[in-house]
N, C-alpha and C. Protein backbone atom coordinates (compact mmCIF):
# COMPACT_ATOMS: atom_id res chain seq x y z
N UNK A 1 25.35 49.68 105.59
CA UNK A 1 24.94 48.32 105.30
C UNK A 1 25.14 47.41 106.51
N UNK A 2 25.96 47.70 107.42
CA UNK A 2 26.43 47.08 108.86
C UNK A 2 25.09 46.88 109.34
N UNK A 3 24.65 48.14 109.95
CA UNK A 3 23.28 48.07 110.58
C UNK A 3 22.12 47.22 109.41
N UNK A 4 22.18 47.31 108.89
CA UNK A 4 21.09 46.31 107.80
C UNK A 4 21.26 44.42 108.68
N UNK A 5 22.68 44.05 108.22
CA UNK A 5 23.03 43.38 109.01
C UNK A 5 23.28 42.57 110.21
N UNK A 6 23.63 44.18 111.08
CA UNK A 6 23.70 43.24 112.55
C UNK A 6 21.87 43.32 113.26
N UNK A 7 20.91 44.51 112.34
CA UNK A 7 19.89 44.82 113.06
C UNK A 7 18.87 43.48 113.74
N UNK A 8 18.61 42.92 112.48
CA UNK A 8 17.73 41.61 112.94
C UNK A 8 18.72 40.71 113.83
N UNK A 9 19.66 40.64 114.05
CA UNK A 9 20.67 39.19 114.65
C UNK A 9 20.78 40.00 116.12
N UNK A 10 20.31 41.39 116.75
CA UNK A 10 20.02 41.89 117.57
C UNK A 10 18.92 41.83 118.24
N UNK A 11 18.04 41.77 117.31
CA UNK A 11 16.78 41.81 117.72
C UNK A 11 15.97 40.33 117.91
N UNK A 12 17.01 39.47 117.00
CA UNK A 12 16.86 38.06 117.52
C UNK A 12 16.86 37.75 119.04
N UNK A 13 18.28 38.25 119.10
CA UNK A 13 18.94 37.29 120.16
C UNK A 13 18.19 38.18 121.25
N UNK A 14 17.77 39.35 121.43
CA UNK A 14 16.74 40.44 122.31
C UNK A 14 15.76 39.06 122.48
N UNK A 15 14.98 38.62 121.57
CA UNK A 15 13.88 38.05 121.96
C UNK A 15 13.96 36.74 122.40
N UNK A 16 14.57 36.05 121.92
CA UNK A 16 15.55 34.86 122.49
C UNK A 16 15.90 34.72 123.91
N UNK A 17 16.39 36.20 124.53
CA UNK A 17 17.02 36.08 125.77
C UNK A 17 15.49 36.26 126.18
N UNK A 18 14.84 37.42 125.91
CA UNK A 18 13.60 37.69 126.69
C UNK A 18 12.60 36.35 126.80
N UNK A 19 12.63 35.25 126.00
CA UNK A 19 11.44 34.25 125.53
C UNK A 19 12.35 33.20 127.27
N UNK A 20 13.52 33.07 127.03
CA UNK A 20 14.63 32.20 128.00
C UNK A 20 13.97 32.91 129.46
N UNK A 21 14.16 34.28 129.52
CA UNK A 21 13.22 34.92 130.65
C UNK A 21 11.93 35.03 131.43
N UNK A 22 10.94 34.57 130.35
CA UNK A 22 9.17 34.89 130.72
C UNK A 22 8.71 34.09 129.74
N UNK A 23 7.96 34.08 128.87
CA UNK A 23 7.08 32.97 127.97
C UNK A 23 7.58 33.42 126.78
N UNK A 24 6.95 33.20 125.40
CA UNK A 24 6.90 33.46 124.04
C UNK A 24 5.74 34.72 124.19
N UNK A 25 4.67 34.44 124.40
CA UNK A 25 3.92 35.43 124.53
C UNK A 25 4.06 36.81 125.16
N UNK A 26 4.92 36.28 126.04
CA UNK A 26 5.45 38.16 126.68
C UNK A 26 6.41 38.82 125.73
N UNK A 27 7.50 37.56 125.49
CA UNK A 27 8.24 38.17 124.70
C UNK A 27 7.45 39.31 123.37
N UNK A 28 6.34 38.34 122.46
CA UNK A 28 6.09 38.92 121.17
C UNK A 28 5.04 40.46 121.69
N UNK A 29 4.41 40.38 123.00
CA UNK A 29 3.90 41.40 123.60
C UNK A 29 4.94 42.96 124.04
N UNK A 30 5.88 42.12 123.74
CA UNK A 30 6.40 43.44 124.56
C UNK A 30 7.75 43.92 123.77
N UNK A 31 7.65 42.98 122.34
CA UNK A 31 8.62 43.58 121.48
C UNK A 31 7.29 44.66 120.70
N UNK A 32 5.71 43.93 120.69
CA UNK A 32 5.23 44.97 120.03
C UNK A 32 4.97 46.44 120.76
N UNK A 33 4.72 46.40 122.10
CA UNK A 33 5.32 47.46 122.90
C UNK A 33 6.38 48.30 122.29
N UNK A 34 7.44 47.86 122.54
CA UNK A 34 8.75 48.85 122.59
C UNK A 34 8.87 49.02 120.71
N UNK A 35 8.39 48.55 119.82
CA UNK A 35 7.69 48.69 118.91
C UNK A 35 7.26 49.71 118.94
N UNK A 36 5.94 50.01 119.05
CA UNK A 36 5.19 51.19 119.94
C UNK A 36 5.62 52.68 120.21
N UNK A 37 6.12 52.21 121.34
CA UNK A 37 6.88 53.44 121.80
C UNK A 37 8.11 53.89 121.13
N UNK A 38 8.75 53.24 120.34
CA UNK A 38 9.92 53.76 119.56
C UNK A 38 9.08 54.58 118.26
N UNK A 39 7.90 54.50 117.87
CA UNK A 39 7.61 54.71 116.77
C UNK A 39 7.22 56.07 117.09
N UNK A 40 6.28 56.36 118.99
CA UNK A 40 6.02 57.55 118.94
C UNK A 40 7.17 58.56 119.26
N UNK A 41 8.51 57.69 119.90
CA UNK A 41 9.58 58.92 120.29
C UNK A 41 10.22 59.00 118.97
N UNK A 42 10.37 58.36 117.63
CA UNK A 42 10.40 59.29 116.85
C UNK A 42 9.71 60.23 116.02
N UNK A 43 8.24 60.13 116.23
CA UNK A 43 7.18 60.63 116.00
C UNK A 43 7.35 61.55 116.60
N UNK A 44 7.77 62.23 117.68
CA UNK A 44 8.10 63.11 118.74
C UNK A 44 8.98 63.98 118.40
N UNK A 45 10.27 63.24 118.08
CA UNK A 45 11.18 63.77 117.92
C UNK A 45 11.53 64.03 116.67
N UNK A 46 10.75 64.53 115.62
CA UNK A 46 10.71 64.89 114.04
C UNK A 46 9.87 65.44 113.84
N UNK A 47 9.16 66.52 114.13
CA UNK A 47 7.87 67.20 113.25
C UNK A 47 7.62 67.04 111.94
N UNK A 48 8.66 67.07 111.15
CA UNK A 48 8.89 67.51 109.64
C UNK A 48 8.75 65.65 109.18
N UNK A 49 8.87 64.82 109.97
CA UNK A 49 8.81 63.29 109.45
C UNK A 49 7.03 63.30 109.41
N UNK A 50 6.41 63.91 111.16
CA UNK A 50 5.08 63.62 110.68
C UNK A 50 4.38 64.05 109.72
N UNK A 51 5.13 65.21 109.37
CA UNK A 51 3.91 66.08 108.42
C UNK A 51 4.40 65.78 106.94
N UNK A 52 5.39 64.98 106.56
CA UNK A 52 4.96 64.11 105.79
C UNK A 52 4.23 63.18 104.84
N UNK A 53 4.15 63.55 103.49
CA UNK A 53 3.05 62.75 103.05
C UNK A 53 3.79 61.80 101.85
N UNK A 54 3.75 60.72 101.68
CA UNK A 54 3.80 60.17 100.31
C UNK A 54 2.87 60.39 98.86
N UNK A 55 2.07 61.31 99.17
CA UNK A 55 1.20 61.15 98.18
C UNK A 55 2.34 61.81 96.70
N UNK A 56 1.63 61.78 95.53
CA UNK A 56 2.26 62.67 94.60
C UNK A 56 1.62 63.81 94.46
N UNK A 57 2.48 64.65 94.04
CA UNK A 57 2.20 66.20 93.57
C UNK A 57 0.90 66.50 92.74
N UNK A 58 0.16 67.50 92.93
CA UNK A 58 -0.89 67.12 91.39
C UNK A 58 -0.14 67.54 90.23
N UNK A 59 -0.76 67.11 89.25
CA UNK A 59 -0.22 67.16 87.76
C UNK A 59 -0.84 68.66 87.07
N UNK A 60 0.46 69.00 86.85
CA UNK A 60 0.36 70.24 86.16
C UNK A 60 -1.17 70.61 85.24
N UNK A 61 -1.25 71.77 85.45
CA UNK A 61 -2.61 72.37 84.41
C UNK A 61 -2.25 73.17 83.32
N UNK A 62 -2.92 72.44 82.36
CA UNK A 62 -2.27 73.20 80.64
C UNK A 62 -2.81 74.98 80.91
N UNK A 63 -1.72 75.66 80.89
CA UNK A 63 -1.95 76.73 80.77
C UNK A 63 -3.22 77.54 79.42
N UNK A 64 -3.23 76.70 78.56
CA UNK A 64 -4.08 77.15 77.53
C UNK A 64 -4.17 76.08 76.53
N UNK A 65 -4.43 76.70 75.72
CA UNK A 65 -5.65 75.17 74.94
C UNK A 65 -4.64 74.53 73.52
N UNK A 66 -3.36 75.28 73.20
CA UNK A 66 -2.20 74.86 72.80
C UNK A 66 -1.24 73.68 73.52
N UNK A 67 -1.25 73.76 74.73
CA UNK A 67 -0.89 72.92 75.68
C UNK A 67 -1.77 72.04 76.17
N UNK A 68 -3.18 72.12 76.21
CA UNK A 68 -4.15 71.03 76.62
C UNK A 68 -4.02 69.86 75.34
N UNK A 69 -3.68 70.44 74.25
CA UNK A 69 -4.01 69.95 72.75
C UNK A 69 -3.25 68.46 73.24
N UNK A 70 -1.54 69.18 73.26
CA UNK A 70 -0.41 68.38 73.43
C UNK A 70 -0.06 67.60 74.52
N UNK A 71 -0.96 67.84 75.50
CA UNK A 71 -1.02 66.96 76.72
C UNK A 71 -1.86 65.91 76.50
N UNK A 72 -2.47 65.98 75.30
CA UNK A 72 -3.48 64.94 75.73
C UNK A 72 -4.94 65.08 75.74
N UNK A 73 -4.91 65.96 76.55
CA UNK A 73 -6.45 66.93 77.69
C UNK A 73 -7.32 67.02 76.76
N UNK A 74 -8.65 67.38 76.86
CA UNK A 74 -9.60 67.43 76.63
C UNK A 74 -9.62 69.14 76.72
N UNK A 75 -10.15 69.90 75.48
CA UNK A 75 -10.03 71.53 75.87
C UNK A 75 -11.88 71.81 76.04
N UNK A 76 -11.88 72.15 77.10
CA UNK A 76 -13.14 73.31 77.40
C UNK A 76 -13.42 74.53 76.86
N UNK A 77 -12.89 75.17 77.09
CA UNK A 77 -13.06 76.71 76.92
C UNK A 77 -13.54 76.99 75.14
N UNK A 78 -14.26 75.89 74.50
CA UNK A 78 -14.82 76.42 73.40
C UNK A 78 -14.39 76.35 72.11
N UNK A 79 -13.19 76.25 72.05
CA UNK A 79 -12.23 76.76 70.87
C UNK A 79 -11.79 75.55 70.54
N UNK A 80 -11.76 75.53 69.29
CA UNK A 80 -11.64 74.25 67.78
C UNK A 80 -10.28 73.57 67.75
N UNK A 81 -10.21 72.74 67.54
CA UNK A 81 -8.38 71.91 67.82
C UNK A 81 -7.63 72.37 66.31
């Protein structure tokens, strides 16, 4: 929970010093930069993060038309409820 915390009041005062350094505009340019590049070195450095998906699982298939009944489903295969 620390890092939750100190993360933004870091990344403030990062842009703060950098804006005190060069313009506003470099600053927001070059936090989206290092932005950027942090996203591909962990992109890099995780295979198993890229290949990754959020999607959901598909939904099970009623094995037979006793189980299509009770799911809900609609039965094909011909045979009378």
């Amino acid at each position: 929970m620390v890092q939750a915390g100190v993360s933004p009041a870091l990344g403030n005062a990062a842009v703060g010093f950098l804006v005190e350094l060069t313009s506003a505009r470099t600053a927001v340019v070059t936090g989206g930069l290092v932005c950027v590049v942090a996203t591909l070195a962990v992109a890099a450095a995780s295979p198993a993060l890229r290949r990754a998906r959020l999607t959901a699982p598909p939904a099970e298939v009623p094995r037979n038309a006793s189980d299509a009944r009770h799911a809900g489903t609609e039965v094909t295969d011909g045979s009378m409820p």
